[in-house]
Protein backbone atom coordinates (compact mmCIF):
# COMPACT_ATOMS: atom_id res chain seq x y z
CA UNK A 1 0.00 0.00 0.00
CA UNK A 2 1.43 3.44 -0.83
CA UNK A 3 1.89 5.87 2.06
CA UNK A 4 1.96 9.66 1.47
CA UNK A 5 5.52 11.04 2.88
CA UNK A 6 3.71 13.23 5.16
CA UNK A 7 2.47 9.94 7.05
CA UNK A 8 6.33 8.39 7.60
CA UNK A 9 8.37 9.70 10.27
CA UNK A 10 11.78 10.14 9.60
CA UNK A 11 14.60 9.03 11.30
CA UNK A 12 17.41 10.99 12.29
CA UNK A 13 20.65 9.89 10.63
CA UNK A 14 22.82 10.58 13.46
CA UNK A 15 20.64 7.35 14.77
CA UNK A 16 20.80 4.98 11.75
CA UNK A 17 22.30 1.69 12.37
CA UNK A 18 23.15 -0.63 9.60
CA UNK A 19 19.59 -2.87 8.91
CA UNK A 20 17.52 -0.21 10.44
CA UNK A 21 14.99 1.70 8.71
CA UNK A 22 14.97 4.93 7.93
CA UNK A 23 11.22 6.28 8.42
CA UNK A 24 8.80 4.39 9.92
CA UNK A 25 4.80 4.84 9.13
CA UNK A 26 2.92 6.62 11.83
CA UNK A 27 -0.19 4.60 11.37
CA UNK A 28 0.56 0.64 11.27
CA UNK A 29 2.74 -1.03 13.53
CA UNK A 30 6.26 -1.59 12.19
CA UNK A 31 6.79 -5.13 11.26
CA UNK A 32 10.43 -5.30 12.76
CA UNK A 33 11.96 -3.96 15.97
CA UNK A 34 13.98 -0.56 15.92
CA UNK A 35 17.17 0.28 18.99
CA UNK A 36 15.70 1.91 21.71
CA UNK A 37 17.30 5.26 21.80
CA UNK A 38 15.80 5.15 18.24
CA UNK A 39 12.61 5.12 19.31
CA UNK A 40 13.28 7.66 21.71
CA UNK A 41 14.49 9.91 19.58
CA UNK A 42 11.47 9.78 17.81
CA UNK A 43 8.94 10.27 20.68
CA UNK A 44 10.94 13.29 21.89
CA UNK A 45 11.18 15.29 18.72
CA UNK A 46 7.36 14.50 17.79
CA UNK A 47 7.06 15.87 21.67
CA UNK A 48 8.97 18.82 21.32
CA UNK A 49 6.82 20.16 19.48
CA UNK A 50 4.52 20.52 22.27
CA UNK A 51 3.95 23.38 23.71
CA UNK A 52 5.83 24.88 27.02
CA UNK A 53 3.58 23.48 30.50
CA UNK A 54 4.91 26.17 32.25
CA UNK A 55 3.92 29.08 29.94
CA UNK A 56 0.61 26.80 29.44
CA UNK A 57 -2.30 29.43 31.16
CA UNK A 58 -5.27 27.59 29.98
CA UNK A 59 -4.83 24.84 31.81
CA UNK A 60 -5.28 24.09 36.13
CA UNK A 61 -3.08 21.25 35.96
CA UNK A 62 -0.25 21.04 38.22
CA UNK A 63 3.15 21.44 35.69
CA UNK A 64 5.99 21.31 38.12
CA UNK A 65 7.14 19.43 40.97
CA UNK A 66 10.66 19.59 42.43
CA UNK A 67 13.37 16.66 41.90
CA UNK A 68 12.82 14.46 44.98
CA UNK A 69 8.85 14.21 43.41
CA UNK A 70 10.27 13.38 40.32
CA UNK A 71 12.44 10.36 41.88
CA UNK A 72 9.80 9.35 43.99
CA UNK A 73 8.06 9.22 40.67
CA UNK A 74 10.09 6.74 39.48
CA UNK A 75 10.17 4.60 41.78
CA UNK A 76 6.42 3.94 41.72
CA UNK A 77 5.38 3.97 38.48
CA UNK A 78 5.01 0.56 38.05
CA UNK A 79 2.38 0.26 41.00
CA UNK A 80 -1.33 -0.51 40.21
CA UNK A 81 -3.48 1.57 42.83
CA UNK A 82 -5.92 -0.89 42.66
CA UNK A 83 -4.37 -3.68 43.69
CA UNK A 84 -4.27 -3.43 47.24
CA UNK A 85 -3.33 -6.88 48.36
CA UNK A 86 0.22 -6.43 46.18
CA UNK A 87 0.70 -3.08 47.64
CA UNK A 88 -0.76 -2.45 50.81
CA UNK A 89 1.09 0.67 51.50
CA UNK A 90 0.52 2.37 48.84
CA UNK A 91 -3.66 1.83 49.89
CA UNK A 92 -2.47 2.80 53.32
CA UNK A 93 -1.20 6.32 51.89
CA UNK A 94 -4.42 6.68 49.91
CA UNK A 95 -6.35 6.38 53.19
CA UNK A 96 -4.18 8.48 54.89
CA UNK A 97 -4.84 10.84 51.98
CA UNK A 98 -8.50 11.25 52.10
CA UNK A 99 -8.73 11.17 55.71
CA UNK A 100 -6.24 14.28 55.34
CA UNK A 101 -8.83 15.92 53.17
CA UNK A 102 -11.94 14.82 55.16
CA UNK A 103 -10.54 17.03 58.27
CA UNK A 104 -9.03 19.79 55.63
CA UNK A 105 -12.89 20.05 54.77
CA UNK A 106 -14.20 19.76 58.40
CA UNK A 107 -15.82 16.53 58.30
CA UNK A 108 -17.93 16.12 61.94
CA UNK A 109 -16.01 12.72 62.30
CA UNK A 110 -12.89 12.43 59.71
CA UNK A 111 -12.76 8.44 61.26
CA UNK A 112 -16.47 8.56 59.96
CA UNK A 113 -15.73 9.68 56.59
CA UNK A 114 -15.12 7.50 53.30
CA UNK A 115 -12.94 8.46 50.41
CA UNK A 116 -11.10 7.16 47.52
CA UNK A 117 -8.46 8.16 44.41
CA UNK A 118 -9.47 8.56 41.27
CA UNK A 119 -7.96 9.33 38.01
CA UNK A 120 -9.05 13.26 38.23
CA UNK A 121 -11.89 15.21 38.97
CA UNK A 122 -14.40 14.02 36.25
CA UNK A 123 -13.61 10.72 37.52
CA UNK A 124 -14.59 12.25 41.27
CA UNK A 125 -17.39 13.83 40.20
CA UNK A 126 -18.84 10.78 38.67
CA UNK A 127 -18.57 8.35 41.49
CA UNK A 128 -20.47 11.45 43.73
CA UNK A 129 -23.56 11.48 41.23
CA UNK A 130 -23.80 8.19 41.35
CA UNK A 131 -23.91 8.13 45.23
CA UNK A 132 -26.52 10.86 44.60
CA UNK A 133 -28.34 8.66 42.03
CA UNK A 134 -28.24 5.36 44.06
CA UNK A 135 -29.14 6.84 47.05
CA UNK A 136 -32.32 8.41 45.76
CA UNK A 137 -32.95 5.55 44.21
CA UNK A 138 -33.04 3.43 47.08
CA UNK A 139 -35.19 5.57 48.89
CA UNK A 140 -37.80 6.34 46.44
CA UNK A 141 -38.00 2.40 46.07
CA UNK A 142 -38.53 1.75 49.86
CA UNK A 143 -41.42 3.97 49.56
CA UNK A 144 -42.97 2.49 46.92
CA UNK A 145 -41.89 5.57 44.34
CA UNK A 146 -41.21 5.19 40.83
CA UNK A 147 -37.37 5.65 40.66
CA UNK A 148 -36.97 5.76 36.79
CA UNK A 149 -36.81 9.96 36.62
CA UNK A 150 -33.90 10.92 38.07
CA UNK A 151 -32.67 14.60 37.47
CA UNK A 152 -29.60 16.87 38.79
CA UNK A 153 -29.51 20.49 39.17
CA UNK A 154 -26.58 22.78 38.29
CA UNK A 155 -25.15 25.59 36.96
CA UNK A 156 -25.20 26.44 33.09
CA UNK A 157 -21.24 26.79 33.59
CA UNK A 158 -20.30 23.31 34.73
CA UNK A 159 -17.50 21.87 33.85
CA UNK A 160 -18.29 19.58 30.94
CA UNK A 161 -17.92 16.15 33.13
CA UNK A 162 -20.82 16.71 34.73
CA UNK A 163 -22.64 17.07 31.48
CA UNK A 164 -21.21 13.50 30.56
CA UNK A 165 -22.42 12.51 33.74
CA UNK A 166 -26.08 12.60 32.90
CA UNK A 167 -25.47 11.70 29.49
CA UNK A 168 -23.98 8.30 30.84
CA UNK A 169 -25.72 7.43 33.50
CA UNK A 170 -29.57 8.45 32.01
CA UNK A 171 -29.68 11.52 34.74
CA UNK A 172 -31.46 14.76 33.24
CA UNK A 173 -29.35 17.76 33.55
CA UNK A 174 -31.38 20.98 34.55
CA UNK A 175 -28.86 23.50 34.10
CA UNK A 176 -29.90 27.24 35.70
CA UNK A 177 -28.89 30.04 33.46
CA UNK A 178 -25.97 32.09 34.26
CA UNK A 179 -26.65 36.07 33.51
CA UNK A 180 -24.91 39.21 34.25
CA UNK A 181 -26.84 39.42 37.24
CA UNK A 182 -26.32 36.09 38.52
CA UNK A 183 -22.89 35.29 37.77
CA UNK A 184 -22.92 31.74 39.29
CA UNK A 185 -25.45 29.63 40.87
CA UNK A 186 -26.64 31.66 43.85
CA UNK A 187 -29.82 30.27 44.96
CA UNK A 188 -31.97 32.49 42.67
CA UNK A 189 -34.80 30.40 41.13
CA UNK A 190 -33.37 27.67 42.40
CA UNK A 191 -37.19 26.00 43.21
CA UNK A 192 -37.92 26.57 39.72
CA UNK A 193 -35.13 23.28 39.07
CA UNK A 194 -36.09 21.19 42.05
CA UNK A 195 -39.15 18.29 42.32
CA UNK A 196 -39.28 15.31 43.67
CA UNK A 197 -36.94 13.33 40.96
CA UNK A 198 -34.09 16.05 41.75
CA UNK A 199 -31.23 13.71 43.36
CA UNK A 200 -29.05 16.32 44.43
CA UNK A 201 -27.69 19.99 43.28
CA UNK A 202 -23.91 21.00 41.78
CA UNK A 203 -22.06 23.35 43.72
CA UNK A 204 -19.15 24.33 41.70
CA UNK A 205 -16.26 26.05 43.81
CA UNK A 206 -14.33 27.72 41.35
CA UNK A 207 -16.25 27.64 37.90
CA UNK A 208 -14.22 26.69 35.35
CA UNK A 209 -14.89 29.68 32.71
CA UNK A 210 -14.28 32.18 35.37
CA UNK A 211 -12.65 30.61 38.86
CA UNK A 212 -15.52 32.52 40.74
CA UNK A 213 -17.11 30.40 43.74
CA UNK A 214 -20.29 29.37 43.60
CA UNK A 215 -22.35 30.57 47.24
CA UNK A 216 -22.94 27.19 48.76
CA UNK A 217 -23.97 28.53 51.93
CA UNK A 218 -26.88 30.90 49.55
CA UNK A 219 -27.41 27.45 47.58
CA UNK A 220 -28.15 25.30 51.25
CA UNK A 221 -30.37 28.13 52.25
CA UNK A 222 -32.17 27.97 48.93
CA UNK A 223 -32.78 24.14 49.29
CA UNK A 224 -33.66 24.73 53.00
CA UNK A 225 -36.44 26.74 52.15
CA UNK A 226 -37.69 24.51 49.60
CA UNK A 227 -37.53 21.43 51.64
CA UNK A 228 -40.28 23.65 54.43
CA UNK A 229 -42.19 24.05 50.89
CA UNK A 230 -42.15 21.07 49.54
CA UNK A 231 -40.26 18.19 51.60
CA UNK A 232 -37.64 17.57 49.40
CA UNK A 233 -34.42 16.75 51.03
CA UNK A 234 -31.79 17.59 48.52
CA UNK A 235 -28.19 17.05 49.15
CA UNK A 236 -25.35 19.23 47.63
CA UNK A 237 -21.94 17.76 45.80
CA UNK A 238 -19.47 20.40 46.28
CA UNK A 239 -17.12 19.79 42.92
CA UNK A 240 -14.45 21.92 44.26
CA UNK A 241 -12.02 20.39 41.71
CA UNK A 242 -9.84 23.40 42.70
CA UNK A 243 -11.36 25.69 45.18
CA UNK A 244 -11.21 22.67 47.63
CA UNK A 245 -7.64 22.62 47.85
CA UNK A 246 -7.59 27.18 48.27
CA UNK A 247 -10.28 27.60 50.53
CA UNK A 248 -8.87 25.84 53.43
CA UNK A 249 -5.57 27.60 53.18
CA UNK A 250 -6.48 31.43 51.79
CA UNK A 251 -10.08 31.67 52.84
CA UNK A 252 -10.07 29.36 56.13
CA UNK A 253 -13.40 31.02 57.71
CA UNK A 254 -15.40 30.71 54.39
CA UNK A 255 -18.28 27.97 54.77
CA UNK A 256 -18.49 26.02 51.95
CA UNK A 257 -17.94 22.39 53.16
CA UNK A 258 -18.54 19.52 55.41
CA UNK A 259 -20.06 22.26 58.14
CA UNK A 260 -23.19 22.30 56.12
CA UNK A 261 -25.31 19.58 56.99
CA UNK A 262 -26.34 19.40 53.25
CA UNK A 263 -22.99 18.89 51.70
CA UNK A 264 -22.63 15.63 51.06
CA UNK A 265 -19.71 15.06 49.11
CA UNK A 266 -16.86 16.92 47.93
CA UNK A 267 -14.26 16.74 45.44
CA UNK A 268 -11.14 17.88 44.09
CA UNK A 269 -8.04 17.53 41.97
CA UNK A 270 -4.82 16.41 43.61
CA UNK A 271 -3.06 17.27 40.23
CA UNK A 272 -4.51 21.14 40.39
CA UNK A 273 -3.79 23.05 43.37
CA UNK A 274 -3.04 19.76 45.46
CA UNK A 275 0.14 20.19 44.04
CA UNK A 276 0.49 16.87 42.32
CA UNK A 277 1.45 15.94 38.12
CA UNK A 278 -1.53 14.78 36.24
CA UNK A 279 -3.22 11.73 36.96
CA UNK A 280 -5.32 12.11 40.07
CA UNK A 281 -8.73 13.31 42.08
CA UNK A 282 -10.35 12.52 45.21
CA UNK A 283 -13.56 12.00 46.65
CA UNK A 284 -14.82 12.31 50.05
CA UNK A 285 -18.63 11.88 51.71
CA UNK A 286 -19.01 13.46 55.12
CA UNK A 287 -20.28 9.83 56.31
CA UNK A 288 -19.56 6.55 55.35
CA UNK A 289 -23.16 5.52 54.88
CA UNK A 290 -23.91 8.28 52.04
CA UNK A 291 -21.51 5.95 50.24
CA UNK A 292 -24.43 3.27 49.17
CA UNK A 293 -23.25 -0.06 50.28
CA UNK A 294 -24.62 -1.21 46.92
CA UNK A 295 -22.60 0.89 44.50
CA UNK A 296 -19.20 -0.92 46.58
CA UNK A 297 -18.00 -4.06 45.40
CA UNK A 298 -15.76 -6.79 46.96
CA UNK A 299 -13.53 -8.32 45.03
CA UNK A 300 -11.39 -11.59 45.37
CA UNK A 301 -8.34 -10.35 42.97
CA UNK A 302 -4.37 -11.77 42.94
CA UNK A 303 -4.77 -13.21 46.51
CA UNK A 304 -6.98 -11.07 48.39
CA UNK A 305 -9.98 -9.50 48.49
CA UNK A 306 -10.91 -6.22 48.54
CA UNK A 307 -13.37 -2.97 47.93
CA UNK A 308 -13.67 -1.10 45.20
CA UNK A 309 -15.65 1.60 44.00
CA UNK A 310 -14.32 3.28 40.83
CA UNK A 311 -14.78 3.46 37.22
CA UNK A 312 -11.18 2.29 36.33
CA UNK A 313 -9.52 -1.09 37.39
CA UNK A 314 -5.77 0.03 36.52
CA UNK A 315 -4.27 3.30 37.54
CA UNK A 316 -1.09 4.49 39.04
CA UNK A 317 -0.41 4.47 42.46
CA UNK A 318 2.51 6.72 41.72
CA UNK A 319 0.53 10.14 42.21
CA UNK A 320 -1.00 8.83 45.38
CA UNK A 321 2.07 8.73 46.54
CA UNK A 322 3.30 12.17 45.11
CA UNK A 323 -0.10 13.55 47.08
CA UNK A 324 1.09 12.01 50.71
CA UNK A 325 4.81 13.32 49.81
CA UNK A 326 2.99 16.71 49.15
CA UNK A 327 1.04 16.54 51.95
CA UNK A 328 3.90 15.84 54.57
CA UNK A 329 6.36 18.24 52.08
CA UNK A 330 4.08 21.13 52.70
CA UNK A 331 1.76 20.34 55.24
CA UNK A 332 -0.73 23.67 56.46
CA UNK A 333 1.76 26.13 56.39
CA UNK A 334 3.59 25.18 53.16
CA UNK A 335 0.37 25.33 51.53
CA UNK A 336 -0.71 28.24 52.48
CA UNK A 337 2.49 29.87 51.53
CA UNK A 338 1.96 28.51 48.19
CA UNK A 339 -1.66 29.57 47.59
CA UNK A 340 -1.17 32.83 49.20
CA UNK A 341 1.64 33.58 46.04
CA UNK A 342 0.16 32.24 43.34
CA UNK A 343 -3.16 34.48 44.30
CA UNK A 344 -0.28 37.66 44.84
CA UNK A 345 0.86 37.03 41.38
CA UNK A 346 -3.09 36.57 39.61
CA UNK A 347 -3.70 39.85 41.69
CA UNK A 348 -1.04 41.42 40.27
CA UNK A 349 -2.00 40.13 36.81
CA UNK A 350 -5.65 40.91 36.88
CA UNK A 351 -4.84 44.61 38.40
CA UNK A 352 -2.46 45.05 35.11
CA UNK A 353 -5.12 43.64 33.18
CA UNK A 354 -7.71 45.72 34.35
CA UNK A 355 -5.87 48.94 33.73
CA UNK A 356 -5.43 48.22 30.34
CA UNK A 357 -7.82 50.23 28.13
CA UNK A 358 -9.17 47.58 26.29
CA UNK A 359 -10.53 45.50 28.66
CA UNK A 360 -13.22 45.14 31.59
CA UNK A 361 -13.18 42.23 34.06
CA UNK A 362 -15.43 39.23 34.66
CA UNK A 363 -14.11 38.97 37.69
CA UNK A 364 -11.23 39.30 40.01
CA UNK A 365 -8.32 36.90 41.37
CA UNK A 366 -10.80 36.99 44.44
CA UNK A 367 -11.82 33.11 44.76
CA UNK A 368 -8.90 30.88 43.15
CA UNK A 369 -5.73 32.30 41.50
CA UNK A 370 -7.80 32.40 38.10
CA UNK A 371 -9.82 35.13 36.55
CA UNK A 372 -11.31 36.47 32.96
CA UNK A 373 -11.93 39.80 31.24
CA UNK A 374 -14.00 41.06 28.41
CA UNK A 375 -12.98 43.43 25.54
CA UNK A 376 -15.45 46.90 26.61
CA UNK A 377 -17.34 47.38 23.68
CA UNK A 378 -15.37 49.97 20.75
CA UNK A 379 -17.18 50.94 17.53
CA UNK A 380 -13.50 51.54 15.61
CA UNK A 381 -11.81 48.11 17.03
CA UNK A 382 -12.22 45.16 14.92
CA UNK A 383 -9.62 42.56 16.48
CA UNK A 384 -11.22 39.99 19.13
CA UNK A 385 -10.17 38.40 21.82
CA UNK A 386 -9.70 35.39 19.69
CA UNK A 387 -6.80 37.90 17.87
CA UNK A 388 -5.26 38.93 21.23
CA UNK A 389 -4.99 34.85 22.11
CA UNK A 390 -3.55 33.88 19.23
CA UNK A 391 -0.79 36.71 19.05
CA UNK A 392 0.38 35.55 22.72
CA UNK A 393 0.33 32.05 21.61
CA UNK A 394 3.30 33.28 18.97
CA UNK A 395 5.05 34.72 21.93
CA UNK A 396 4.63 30.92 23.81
CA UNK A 397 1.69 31.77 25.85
CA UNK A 398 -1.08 29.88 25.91
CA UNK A 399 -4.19 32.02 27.26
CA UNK A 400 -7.53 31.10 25.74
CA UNK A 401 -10.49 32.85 24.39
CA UNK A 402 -14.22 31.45 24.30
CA UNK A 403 -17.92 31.86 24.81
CA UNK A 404 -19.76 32.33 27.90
CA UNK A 405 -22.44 29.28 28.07
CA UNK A 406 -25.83 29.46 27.31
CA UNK A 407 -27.50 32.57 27.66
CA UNK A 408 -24.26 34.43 27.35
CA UNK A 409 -22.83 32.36 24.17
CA UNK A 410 -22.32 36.38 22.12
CA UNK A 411 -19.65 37.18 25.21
CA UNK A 412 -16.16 36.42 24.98
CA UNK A 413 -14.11 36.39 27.74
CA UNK A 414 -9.95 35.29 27.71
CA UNK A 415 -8.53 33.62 31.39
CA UNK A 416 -5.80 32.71 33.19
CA UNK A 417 -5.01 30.16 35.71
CA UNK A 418 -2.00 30.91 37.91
CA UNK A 419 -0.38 27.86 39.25
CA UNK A 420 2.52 27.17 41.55
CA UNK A 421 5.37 27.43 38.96
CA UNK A 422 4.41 30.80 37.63
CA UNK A 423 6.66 33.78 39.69
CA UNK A 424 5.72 37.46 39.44
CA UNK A 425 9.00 38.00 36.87
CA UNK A 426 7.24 35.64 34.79
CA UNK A 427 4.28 37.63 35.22
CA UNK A 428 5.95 40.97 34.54
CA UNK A 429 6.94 39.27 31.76
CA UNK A 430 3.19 38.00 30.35
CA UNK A 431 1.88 41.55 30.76
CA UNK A 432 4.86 43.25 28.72
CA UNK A 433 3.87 40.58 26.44
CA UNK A 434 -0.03 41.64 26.67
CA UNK A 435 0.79 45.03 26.14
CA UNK A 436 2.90 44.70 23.21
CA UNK A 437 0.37 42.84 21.28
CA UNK A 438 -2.48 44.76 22.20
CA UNK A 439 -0.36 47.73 20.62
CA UNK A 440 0.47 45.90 17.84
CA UNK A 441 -3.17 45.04 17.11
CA UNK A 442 -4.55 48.77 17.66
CA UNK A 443 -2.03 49.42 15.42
CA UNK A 444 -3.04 47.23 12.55
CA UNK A 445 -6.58 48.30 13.61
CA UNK A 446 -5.60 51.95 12.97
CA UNK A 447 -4.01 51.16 9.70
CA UNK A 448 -6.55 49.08 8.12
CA UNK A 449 -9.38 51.80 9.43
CA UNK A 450 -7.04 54.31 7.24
CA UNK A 451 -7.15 51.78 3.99
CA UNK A 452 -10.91 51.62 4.08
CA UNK A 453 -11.08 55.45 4.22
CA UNK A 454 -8.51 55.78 1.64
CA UNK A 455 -10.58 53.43 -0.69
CA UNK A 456 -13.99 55.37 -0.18
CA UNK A 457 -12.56 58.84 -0.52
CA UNK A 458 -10.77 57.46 -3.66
């Protein structure tokens, strides 16, 4: 079969051995074996084109962890978290893990609590809606309730995991509009959303198109009110895939978490501001019976037998232990210090940012170290924010532009996500950056706004 060129990858002379080939086809298995640095060389050239993790501002994931994570990295690679009987310590650290976070969050009784790993937040928030789900099930079927309805309330501005959630595990998503008034959910309307079939509501603590924290103290209220209404007991999921690991340490007399009766589970990412390279969430439930005993399964598996409740079989144990490193590396103080800077430097940024003429923010570094702005409106301008993005991306940058959701789809906003990694000379360095290229574009603005008037006058 004939291949174009452009699907062979070539191989760099420097790296030819006699008998070996010299471009191998990116889509079909080569027949023969190749030398290893060979292959290497390969896989690191493809990756270098990649772009740079630390200059990466789209993303929340953690990029950078000093050397002794790395080694420790290394060293457990190999370890299936699942398989507890081969490596009991490792399932000791993840329960010393999740108890850590069931006090962080204020649990009544962190011995009372249940947790697990998971791959990452979607992950987290998947195994809490199904608690939700299985729960409500259960009780609507001791009653003698049809069961078959179930629906979940949240915010238009959900992270898209939870939108899978309901699309995978037949749950209807009622999603309350976001607006310029109502910036998150807040409570407002929320009775419109909730009946009988609702199995619980989405508190998101730090919204992913903005980082602003959603009120779940306003949201409890809301849902206490409607329970004197109605009776309906709802419970909240806090999926504080970020927030969780900032409130405790920036904002430690906010009440967002276990202290509310309603919260019923929370979750985060270990890999975002836990501190932690990719690969890993948790999930915690204030008590171990909101866990349904029926959604756990025991499992006889390479000489023991054990629980599980996840959706994968296989993952690494490495990042669990990379989170109990973390946690005894930094402990309270550490982390504090930590989130404290990186909100200094998104201050800092969204100040600049702010005082640039162009723009208007969504919101401020307030919540988590991440915020977004608007272009104000300008009858003369005509580059976007989609312009500004992709000029900083030439510069390395990677700061993206999009739509608000639903309601708000004809607003663009850009963001930024501050991480531990990125210092205030880096920063300096971003807005010089942002400044340049907003110059640059006014510029070309100016110049094409003088062509157009040339050609009419002419």
């Amino acid at each position: 079969m004939a291949h174009n060129f452009r699907d062979n990858l070539s191989i760099n002379p420097v790296f030819a051995r006699p008998g070996e080939a010299g471009a191998v086809h990116k889509y079909t298995l080569p027949k023969g074996s190749m030398l290893p640095e060979t292959a290497y060389q390969i896989v690191h050239d493809e990756s270098m084109l990649d772009g740079n993790a630390r200059l990466n501002l789209a993303t929340f994931v953690s990029t950078w962890m000093d050397e002794r994570a790395d080694k420790l990295y290394t060293e457990a690679f190999d370890k299936n978290a699942i398989d507890k009987d081969e490596y009991p310590q490792t399932a000791a650290m993840e329960t010393y893990c999740w108890r850590i976070l069931a006090d962080l969050w204020r649990a009544p009784d962190p011995a009372g609590a249940i947790g697990c790993s998971t791959t990452g937040s979607s992950e987290a928030c998947m195994l809490g809606g199904l608690a939700l789900k299985r729960r409500w099930q259960e009780k609507r079927r001791a009653a003698g309730l049809p069961a078959d309805k179930p629906n979940l309330v949240m915010s238009s501005a959900v992270q898209v995991c939870w939108e899978k959630f309901c699309n995978y595990f037949d749950v209807e998503a009622r999603f309350v509009p976001i607006s310029m008034e109502h910036k998150v959910l807040d409570g407002h309307n929320l009775a419109d959303y909730v009946d009988e079939n609702t199995i619980g509501v989405v508190a998101i603590f730090g919204v992913t198109y903005t980082g602003m924290y959603e009120p779940v103290v306003a949201i409890s209220k809301a849902l206490d009110e409607i329970q004197k209404k109605t009776g309906y007991d709802v419970m909240i999921h806090v999926d504080g895939a970020s927030g969780a690991m900032i409130a405790p340490f920036v904002q430690p007399d906010l009440v967002w978490d276990f202290r509310l009766p309603r919260v019923a589970s929370i979750n985060t990412s270990g890999h975002k501001y836990g501190l932690v390279y990719p690969g890993l969430g948790w999930v915690v439930w204030r008590k171990a019976d909101l866990l349904p005993e029926s959604l756990v399964f025991q499992v006889s598996y390479l000489g023991g037998k054990m629980p599980t409740f996840a959706l994968n079989f296989s993952r690494p144990g490495a990042q669990i232990l990379l989170q109990y490193w973390a946690f005894l590396r930094y402990g309270h103080e550490g982390y504090r210090a930590v989130q404290e800077e990186t909100m200094r430097v998104a201050w800092y940024l969204a100040e600049e940012i702010a005082g640039m003429g162009p723009f208007e923010l969504w919101n401020h570094a307030s919540d988590i170290p991440v915020f977004a702005w608007m272009l104000k409106p300008s009858r003369g301008r005509n580059w976007t924010l989609y312009d500004l993005s992709d000029r900083l991306r030439m510069q390395g940058w990677q700061i993206p532009a999009y739509p608000m959701p639903v309601d708000l789809t004809d607003l663009t906003v850009q963001r930024i996500v501050v991480r531990n990694g990125l210092s205030m000379d880096l920063a300096g360095r971003l807005i010089d950056d942002i400044r340049a290229q907003v110059a640059y574009l006014d510029a070309d603005n100016e110049a094409k706004n003088a062509d157009r008037k040339a050609v009419f006058h002419h």
